[in-house]
N, C-alpha and C. Protein backbone atom coordinates (compact mmCIF):
# COMPACT_ATOMS: atom_id res chain seq x y z
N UNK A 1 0.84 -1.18 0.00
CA UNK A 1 0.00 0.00 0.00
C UNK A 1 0.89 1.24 0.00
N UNK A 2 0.36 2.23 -0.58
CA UNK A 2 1.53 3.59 -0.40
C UNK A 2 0.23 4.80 -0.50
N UNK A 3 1.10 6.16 -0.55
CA UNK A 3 0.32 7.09 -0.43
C UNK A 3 -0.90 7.53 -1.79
N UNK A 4 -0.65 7.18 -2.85
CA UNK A 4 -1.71 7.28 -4.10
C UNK A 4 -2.57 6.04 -3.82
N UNK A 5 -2.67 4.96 -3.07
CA UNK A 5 -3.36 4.03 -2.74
C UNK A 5 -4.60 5.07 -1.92
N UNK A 6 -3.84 5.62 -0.65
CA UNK A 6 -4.52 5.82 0.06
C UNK A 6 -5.82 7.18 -0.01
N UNK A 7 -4.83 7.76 -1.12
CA UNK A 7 -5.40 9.13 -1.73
C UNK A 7 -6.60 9.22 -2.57
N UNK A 8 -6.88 7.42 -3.40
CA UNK A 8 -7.47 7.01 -4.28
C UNK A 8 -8.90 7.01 -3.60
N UNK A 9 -8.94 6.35 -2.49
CA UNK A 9 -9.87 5.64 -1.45
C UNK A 9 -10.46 6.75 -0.52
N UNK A 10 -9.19 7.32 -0.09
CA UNK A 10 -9.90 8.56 0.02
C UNK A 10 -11.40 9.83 -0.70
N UNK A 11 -10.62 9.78 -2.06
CA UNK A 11 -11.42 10.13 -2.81
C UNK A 11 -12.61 9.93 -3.28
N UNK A 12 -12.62 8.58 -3.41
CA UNK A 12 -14.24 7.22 -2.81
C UNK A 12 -14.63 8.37 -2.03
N UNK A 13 -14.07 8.05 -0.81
CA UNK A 13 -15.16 8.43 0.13
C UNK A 13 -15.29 9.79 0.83
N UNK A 14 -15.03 10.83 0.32
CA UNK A 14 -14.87 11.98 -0.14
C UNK A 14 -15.90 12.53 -1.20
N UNK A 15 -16.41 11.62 -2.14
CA UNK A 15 -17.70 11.58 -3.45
C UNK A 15 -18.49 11.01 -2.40
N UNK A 16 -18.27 10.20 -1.58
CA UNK A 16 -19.83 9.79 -0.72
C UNK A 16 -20.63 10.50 0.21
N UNK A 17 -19.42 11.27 0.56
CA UNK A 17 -20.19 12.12 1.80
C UNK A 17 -20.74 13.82 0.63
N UNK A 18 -19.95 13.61 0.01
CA UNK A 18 -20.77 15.08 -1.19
C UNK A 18 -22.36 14.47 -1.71
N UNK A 19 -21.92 13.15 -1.98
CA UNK A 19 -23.41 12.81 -2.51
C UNK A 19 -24.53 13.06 -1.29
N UNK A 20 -23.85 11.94 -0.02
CA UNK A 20 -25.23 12.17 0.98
C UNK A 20 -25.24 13.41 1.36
N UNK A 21 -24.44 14.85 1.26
CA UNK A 21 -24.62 15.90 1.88
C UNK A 21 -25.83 16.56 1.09
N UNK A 22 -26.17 16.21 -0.49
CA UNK A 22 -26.43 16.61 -1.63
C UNK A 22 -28.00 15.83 -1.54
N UNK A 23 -28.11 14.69 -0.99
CA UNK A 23 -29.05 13.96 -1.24
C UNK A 23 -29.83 14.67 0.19
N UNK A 24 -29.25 14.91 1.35
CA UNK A 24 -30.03 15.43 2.17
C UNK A 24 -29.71 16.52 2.74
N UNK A 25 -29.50 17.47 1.63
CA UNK A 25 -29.25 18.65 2.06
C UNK A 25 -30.52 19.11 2.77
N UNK A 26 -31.80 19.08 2.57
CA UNK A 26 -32.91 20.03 3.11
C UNK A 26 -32.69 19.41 4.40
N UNK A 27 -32.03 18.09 5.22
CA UNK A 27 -32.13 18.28 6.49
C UNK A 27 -30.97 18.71 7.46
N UNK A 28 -30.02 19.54 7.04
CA UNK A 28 -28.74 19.67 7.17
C UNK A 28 -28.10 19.33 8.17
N UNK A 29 -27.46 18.11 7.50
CA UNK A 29 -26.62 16.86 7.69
C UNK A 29 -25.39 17.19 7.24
N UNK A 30 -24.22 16.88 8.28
CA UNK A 30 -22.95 16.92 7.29
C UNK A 30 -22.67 15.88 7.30
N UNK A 31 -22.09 15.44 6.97
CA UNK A 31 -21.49 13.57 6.42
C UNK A 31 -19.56 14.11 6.62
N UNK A 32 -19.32 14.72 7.56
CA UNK A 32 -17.80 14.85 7.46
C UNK A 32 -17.66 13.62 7.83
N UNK A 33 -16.11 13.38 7.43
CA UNK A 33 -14.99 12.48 7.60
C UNK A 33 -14.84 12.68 9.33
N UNK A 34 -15.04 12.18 9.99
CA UNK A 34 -14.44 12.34 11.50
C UNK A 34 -13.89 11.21 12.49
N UNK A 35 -13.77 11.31 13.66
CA UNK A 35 -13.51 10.51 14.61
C UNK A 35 -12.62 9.59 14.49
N UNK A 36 -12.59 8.03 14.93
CA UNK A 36 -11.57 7.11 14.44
C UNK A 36 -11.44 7.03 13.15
N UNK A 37 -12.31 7.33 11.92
CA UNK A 37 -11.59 7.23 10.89
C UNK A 37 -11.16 8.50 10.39
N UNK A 38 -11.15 9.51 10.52
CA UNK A 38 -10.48 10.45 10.02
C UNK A 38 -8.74 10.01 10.88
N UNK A 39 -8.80 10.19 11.69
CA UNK A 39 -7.87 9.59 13.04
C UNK A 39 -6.90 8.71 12.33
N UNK A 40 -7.68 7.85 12.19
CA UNK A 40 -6.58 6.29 11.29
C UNK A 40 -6.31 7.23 9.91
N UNK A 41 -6.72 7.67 9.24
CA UNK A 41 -6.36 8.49 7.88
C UNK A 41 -5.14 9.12 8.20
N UNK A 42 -5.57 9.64 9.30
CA UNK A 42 -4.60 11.04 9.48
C UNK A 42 -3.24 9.56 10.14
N UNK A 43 -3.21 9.19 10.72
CA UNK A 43 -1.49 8.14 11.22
C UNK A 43 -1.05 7.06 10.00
N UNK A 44 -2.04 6.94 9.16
CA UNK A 44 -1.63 6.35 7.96
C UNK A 44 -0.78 7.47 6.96
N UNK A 45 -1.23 8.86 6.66
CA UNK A 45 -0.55 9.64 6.00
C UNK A 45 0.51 9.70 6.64
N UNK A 46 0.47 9.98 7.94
CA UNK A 46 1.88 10.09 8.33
C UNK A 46 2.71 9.07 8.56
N UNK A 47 2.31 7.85 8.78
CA UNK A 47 3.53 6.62 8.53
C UNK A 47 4.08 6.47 7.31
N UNK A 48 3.18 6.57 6.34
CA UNK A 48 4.00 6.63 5.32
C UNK A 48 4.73 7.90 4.37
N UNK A 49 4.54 8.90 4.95
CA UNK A 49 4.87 10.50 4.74
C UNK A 49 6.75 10.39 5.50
N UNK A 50 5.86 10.14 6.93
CA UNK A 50 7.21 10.32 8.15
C UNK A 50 8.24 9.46 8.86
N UNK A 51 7.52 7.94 7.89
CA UNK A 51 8.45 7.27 8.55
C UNK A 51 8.45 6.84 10.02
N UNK A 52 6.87 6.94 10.41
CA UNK A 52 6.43 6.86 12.00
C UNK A 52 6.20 5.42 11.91
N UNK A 53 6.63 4.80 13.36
CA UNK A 53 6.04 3.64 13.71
C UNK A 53 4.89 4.22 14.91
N UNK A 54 3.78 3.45 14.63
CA UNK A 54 2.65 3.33 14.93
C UNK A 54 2.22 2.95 16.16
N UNK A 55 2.21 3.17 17.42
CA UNK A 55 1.49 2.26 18.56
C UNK A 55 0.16 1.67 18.17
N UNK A 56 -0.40 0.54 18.96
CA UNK A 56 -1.36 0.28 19.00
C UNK A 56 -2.42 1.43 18.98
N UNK A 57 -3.70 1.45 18.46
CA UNK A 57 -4.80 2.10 18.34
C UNK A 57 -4.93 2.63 20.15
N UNK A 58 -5.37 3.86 20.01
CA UNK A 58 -5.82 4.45 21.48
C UNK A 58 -5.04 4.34 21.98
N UNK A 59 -3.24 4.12 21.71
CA UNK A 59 -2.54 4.28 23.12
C UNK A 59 -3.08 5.90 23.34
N UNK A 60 -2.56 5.99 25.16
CA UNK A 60 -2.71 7.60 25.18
C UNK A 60 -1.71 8.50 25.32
N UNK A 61 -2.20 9.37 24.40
CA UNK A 61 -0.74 10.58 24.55
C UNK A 61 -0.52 10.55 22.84
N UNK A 62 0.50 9.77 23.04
CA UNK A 62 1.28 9.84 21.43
C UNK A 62 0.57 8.58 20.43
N UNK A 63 1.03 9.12 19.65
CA UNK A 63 -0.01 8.10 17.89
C UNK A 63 1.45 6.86 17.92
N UNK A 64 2.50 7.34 17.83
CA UNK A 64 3.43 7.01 17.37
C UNK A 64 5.29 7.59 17.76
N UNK A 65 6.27 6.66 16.90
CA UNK A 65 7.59 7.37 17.31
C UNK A 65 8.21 7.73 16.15
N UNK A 66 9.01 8.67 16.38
CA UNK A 66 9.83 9.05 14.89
C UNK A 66 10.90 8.51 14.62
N UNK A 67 12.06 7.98 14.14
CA UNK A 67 12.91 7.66 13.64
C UNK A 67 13.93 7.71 14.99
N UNK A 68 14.17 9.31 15.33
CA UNK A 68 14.83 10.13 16.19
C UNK A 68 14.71 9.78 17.62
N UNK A 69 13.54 8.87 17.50
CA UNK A 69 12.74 8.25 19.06
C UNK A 69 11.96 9.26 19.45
N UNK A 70 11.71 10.49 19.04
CA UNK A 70 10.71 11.49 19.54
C UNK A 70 8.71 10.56 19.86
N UNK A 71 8.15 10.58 20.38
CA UNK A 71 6.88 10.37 20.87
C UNK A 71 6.21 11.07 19.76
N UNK A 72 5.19 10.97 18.87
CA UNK A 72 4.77 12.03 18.27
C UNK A 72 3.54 11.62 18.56
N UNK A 73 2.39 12.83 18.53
CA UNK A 73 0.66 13.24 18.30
C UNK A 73 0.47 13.62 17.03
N UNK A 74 -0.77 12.53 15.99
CA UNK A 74 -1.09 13.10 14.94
C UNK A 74 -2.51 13.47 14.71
N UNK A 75 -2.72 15.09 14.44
CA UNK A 75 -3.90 15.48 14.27
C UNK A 75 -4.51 15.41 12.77
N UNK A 76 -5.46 15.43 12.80
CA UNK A 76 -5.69 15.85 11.07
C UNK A 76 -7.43 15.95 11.24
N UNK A 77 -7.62 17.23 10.17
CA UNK A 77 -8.82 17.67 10.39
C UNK A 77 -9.65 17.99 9.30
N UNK A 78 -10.75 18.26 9.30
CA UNK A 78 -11.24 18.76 7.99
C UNK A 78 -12.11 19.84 8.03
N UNK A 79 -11.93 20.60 9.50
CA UNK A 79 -12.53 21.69 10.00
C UNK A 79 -11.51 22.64 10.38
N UNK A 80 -11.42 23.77 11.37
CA UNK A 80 -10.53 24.75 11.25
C UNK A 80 -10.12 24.48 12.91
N UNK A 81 -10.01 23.56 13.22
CA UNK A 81 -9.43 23.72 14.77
C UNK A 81 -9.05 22.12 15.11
N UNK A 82 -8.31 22.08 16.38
CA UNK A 82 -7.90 20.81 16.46
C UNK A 82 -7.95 21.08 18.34
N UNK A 83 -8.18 19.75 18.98
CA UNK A 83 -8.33 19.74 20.46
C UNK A 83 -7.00 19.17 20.77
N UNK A 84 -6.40 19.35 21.79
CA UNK A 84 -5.12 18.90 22.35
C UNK A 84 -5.67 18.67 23.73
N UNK A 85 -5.58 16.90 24.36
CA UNK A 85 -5.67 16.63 25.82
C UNK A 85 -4.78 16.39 26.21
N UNK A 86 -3.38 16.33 26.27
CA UNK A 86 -2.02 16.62 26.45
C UNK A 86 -0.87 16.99 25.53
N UNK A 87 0.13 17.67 26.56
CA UNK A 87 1.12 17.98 25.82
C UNK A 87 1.86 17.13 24.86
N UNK A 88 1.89 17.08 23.68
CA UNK A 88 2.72 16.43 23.42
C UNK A 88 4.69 16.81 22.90
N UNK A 89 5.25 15.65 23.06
CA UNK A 89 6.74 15.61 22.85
C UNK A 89 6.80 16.20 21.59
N UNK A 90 6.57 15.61 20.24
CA UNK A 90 6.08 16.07 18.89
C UNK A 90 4.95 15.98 18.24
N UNK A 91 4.30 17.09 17.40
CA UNK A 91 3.17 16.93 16.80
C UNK A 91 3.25 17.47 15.16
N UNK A 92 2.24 16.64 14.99
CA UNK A 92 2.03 16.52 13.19
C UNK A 92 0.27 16.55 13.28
N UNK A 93 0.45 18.45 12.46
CA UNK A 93 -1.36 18.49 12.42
C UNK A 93 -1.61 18.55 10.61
N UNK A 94 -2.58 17.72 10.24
CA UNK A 94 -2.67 17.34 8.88
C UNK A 94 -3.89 18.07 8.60
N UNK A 95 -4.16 18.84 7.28
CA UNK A 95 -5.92 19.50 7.18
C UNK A 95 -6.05 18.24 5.84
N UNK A 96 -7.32 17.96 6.14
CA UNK A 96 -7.24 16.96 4.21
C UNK A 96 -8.06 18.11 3.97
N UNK A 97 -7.83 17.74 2.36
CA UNK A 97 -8.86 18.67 1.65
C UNK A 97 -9.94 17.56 1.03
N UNK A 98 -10.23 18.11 0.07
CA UNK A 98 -11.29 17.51 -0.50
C UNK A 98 -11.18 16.55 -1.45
N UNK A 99 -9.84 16.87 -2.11
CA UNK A 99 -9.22 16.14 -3.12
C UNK A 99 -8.07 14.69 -2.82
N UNK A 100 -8.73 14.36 -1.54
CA UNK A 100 -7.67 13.25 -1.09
C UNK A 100 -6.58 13.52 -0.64
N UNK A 101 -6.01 15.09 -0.84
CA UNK A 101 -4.53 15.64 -0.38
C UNK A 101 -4.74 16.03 0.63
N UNK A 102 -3.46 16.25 1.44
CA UNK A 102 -3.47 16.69 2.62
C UNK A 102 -2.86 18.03 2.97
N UNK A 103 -2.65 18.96 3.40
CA UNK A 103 -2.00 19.87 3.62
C UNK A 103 -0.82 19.74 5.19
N UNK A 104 -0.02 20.10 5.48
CA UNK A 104 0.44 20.21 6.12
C UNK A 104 0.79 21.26 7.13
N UNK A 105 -0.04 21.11 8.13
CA UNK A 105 -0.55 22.33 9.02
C UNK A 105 1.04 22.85 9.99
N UNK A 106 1.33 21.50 10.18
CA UNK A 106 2.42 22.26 11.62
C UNK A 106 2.79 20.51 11.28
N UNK A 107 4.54 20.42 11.74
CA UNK A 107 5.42 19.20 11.99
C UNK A 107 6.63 19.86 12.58
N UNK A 108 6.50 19.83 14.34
CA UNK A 108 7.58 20.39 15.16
C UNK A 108 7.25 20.03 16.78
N UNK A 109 7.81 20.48 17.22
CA UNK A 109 7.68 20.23 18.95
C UNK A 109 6.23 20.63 19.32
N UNK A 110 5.90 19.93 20.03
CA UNK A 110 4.24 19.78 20.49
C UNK A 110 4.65 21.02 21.66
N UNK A 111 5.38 21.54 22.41
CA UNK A 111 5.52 22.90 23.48
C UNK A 111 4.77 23.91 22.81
N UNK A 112 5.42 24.09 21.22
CA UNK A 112 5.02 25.34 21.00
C UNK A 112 3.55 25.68 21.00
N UNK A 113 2.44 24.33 20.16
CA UNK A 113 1.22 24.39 19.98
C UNK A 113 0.47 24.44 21.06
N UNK A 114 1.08 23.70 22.35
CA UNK A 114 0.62 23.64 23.66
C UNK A 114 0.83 24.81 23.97
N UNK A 115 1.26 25.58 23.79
CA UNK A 115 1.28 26.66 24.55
C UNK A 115 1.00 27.98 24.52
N UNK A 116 0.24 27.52 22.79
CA UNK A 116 -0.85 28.79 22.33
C UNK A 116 -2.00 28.01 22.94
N UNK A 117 -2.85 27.02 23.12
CA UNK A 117 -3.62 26.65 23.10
C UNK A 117 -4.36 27.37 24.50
N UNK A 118 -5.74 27.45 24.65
CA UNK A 118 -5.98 28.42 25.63
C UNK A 118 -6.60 27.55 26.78
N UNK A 119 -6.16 28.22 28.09
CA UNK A 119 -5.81 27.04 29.20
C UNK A 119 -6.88 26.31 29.64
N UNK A 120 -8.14 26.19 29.26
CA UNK A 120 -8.80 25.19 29.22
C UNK A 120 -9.73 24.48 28.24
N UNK A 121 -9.91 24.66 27.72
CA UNK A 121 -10.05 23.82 26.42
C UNK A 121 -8.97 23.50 25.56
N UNK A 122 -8.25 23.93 25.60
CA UNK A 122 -6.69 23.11 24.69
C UNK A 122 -7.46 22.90 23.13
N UNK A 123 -8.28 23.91 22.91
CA UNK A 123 -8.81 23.98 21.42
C UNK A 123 -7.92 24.97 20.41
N UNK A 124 -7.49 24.80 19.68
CA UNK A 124 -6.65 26.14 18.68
C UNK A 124 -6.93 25.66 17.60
N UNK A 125 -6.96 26.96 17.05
CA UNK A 125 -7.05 27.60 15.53
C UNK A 125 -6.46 26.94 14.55
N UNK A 126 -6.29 26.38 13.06
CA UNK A 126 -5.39 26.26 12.54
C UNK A 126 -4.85 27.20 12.51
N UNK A 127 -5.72 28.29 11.78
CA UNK A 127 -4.84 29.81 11.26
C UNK A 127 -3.78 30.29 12.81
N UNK A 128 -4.17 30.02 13.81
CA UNK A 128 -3.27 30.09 14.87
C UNK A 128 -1.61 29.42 14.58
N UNK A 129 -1.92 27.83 15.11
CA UNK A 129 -1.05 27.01 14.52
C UNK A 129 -0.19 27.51 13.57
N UNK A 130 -0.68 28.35 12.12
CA UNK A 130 -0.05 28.21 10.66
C UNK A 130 1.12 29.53 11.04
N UNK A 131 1.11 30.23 12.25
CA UNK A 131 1.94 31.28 12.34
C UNK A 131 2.99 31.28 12.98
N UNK A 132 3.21 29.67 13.37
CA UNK A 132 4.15 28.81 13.65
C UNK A 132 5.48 28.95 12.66
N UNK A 133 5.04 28.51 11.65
CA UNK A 133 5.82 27.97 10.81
C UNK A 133 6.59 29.19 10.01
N UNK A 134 6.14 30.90 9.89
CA UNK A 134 6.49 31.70 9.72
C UNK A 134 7.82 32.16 10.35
């Protein structure tokens, strides 16, 4: 499997949720991509993007390790914000778009994002996040 595999399938189901959004629009329904499977999307792009090995599903804290042995957290979203319930060692926040691609929000030390995040909800912005990387 590699990343145009995953981009393909994506795209499937990416046309499914446009159709049911389309088919029931008068009761407004969104059909986003979310939860464990957006989740597994988002640590699959990055294993094979980053070279991450994977923990088991739901460990807590970190998704995975990097090469470097860093702990990493992988977010990925398809809305404009991401929740953080701990700090993490390193983080990788992914936006998909619509087209099966992904964008690449933030890939650096989880301190910095933690520490815009506002002190109780640990909810932030992408556009926050993206002024990181500036």
């Amino acid at each position: 499997m590699d990343i145009e595999y995953l981009k393909k399938k994506l795209t499937e189901l990416q046309c499914i949720v446009r159709d049911l959004e389309t088919a029931f629009k008068n009761d407004n329904r969104k059909f986003t991509l979310d939860g464990h499977l957006l989740g597994s999307i988002g640590e699959m792009y990055s294993k094979l993007s980053y070279d991450i090995e994977l923990y088991k599903p739901s460990t807590k804290g970190h998704d995975g390790k990097l090469k470097s042995n860093a702990e990493v957290q992988i977010k990925i979203t398809q809305g404009k914000n991401i929740v953080l319930s701990s700090k993490p060692e390193h983080l990788i926040i992914l936006s998909l778009k619509n087209d099966g691609e992904r964008e690449e929000i933030y890939n650096g030390s989880g301190d910095l994002v933690w520490n815009l995040t506002a002190a109780k909800t640990k909810r932030i912005s992408l556009t926050k996040i993206k002024t990181l990387n500036k």
